[in-house]
Protein backbone atom coordinates (compact mmCIF):
# COMPACT_ATOMS: atom_id res chain seq x y z
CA UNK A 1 -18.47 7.42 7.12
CA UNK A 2 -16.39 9.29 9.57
CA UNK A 3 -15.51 12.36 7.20
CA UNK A 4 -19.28 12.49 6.19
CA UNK A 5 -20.69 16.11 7.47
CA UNK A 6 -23.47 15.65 10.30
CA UNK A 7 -25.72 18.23 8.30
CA UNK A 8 -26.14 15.72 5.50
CA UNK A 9 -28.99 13.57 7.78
CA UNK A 10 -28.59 10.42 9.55
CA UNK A 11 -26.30 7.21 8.44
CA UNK A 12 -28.14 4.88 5.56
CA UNK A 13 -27.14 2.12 3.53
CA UNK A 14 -28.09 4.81 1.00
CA UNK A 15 -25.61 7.59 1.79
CA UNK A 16 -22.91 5.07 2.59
CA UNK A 17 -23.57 4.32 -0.95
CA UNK A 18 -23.74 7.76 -2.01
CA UNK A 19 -20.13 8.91 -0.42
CA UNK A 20 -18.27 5.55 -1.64
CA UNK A 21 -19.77 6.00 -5.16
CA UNK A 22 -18.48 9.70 -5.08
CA UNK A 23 -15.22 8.92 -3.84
CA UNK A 24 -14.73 6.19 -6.42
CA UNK A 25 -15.52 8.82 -8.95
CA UNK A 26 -12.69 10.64 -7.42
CA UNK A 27 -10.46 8.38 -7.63
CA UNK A 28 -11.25 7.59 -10.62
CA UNK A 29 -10.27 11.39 -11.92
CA UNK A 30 -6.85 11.37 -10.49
CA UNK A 31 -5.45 8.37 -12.13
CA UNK A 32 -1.62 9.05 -13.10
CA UNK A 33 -2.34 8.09 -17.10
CA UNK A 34 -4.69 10.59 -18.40
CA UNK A 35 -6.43 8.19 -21.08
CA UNK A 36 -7.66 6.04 -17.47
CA UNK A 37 -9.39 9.36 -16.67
CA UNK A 38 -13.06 9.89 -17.19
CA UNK A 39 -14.04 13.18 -18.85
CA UNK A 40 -16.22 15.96 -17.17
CA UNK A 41 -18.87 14.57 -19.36
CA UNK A 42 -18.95 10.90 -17.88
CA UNK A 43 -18.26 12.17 -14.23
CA UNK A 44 -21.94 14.35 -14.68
CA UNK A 45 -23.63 11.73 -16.01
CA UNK A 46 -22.50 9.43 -13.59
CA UNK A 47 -23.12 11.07 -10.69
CA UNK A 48 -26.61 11.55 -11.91
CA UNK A 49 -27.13 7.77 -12.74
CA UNK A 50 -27.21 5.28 -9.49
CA UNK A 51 -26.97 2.59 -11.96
CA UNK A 52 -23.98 3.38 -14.22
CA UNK A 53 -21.48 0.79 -13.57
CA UNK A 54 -17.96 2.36 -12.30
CA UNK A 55 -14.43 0.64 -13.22
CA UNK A 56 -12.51 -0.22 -10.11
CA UNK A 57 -9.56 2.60 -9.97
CA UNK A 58 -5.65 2.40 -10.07
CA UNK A 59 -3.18 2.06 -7.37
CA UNK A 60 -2.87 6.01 -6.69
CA UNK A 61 0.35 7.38 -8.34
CA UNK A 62 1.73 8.72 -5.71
CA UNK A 63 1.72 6.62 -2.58
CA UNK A 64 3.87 7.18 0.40
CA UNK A 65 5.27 4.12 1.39
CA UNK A 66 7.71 3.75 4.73
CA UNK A 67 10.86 1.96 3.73
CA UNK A 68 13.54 0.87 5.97
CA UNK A 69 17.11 0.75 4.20
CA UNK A 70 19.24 -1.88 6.75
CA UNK A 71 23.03 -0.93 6.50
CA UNK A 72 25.80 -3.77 7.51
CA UNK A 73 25.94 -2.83 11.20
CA UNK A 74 21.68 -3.72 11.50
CA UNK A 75 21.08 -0.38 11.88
CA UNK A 76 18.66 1.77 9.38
CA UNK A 77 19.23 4.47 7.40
CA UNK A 78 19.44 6.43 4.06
CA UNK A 79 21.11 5.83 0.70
CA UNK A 80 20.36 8.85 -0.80
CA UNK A 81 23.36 11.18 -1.78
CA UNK A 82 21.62 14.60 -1.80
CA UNK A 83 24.10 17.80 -2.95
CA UNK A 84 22.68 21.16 -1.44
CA UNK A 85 24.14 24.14 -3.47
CA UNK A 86 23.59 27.70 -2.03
CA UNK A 87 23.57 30.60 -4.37
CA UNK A 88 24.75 33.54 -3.19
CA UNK A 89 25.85 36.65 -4.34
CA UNK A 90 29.15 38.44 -4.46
């Protein structure tokens, strides 16, 4: 409820409801496969109906996730092997 705006009234049970049910909904529009999304159709009529019944969402597709790679020495770092290529001309 911390990223609600003040000017939308006090805290309820019933905006809690209100701002979880809406960020579902978002959630729900973002999915990676595009056949898990719901159409602009469905998203109006279910913000408009309190008692439409939402599917849980995905894991997001894009998650950033902090990995540490341990070399032989114990120490971290990177496997990547990135090429940089500057273009310049004659």
């Amino acid at each position: 409820m911390e990223i609600v705006d003040s000017s939308l009234g006090e805290y309820s049970s019933s905006l809690a409801d209100e701002v979880l049910r809406c960020i579902q909904i978002g959630l729900l529009c973002v999915q990676e496969s595009a056949v898990d999304r719901p159409t602009m159709s469905t998203v109006v009529s279910t913000l408009g109906n309190d008692k439409a019944v939402l599917p849980p969402p995905n894991q997001p597709a894009f998650v950033v996730k902090k990995a540490h790679n341990v070399d032989a020495s114990g120490g971290t770092g990177s496997n990547n092997e990135v090429t940089l290529t500057l273009v310049q001309p004659r």
